[in-house]
Protein backbone atom coordinates (compact mmCIF):
# COMPACT_ATOMS: atom_id res chain seq x y z
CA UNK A 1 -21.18 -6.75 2.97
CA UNK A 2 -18.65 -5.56 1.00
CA UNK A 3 -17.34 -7.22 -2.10
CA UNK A 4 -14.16 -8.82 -1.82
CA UNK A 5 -11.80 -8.14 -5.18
CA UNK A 6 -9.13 -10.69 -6.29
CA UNK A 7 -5.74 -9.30 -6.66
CA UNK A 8 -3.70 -10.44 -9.43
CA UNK A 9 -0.68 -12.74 -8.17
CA UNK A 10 1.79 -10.24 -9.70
CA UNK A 11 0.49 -7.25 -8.16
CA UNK A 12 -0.21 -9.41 -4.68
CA UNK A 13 3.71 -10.33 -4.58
CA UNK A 14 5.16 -6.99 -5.22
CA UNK A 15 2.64 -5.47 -2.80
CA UNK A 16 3.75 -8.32 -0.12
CA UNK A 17 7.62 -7.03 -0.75
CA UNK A 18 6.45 -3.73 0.20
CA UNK A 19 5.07 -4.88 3.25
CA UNK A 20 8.32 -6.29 4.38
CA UNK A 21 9.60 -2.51 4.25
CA UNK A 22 10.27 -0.48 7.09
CA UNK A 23 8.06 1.89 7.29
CA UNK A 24 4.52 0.28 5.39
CA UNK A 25 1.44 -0.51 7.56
CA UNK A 26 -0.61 -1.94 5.00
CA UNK A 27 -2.47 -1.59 1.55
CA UNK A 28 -5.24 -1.72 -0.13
CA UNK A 29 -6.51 -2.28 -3.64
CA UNK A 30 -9.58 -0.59 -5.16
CA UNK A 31 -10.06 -1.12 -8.93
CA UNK A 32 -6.10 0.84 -10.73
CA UNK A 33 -5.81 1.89 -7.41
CA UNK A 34 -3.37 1.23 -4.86
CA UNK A 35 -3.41 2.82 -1.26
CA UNK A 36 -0.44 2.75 0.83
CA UNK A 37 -0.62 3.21 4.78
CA UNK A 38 2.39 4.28 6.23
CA UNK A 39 4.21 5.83 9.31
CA UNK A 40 5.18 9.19 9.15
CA UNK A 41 5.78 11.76 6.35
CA UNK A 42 8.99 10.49 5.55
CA UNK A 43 8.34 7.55 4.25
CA UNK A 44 5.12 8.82 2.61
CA UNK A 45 7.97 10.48 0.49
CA UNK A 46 9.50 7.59 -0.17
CA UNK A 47 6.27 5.48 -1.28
CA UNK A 48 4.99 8.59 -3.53
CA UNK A 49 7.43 7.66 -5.81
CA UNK A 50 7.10 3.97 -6.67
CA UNK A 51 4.84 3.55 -10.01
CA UNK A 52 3.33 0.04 -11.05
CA UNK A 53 2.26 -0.44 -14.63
CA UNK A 54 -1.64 0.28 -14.67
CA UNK A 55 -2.20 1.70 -11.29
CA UNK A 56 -2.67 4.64 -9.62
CA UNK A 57 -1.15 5.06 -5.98
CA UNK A 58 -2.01 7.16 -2.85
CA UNK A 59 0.45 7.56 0.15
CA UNK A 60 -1.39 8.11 3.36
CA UNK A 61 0.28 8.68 6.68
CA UNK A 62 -1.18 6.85 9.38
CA UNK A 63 1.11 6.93 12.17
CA UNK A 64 2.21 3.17 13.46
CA UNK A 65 -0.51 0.97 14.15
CA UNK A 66 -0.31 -0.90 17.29
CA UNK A 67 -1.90 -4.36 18.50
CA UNK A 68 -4.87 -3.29 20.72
């Protein structure tokens, strides 16, 4: 069983904002870093360039997930 980490509120409400963007299948946290799942290259592009304070990010493309 994996270890579940708490995410600090701050970091939890800007991540949430990114999911509302087009583009963003999910995240996850792992320690500093932050991984971003997304769609296609281009917004991989877009994503590589956000920074937050303390944390390291990875873009990777996914494709568009889809409800099984």
């Amino acid at each position: 069983m994996m270890a579940q980490q708490k995410i600090d509120k701050k970091l939890k409400k800007i991540l949430d904002t990114f999911m509302k963007e087009k583009g963003i299948s999910g995240y996850s946290v792992n320690g500093n870093k932050i991984v971003l799942y997304v769609d296609d290259e281009e917004h991989a592009t877009i994503f590589r360039k956000f920074e937050i304070s303390g944390y390291s990010i990875e873009v990777i493309v996914t494709g568009k997930f889809k409800a099984l």
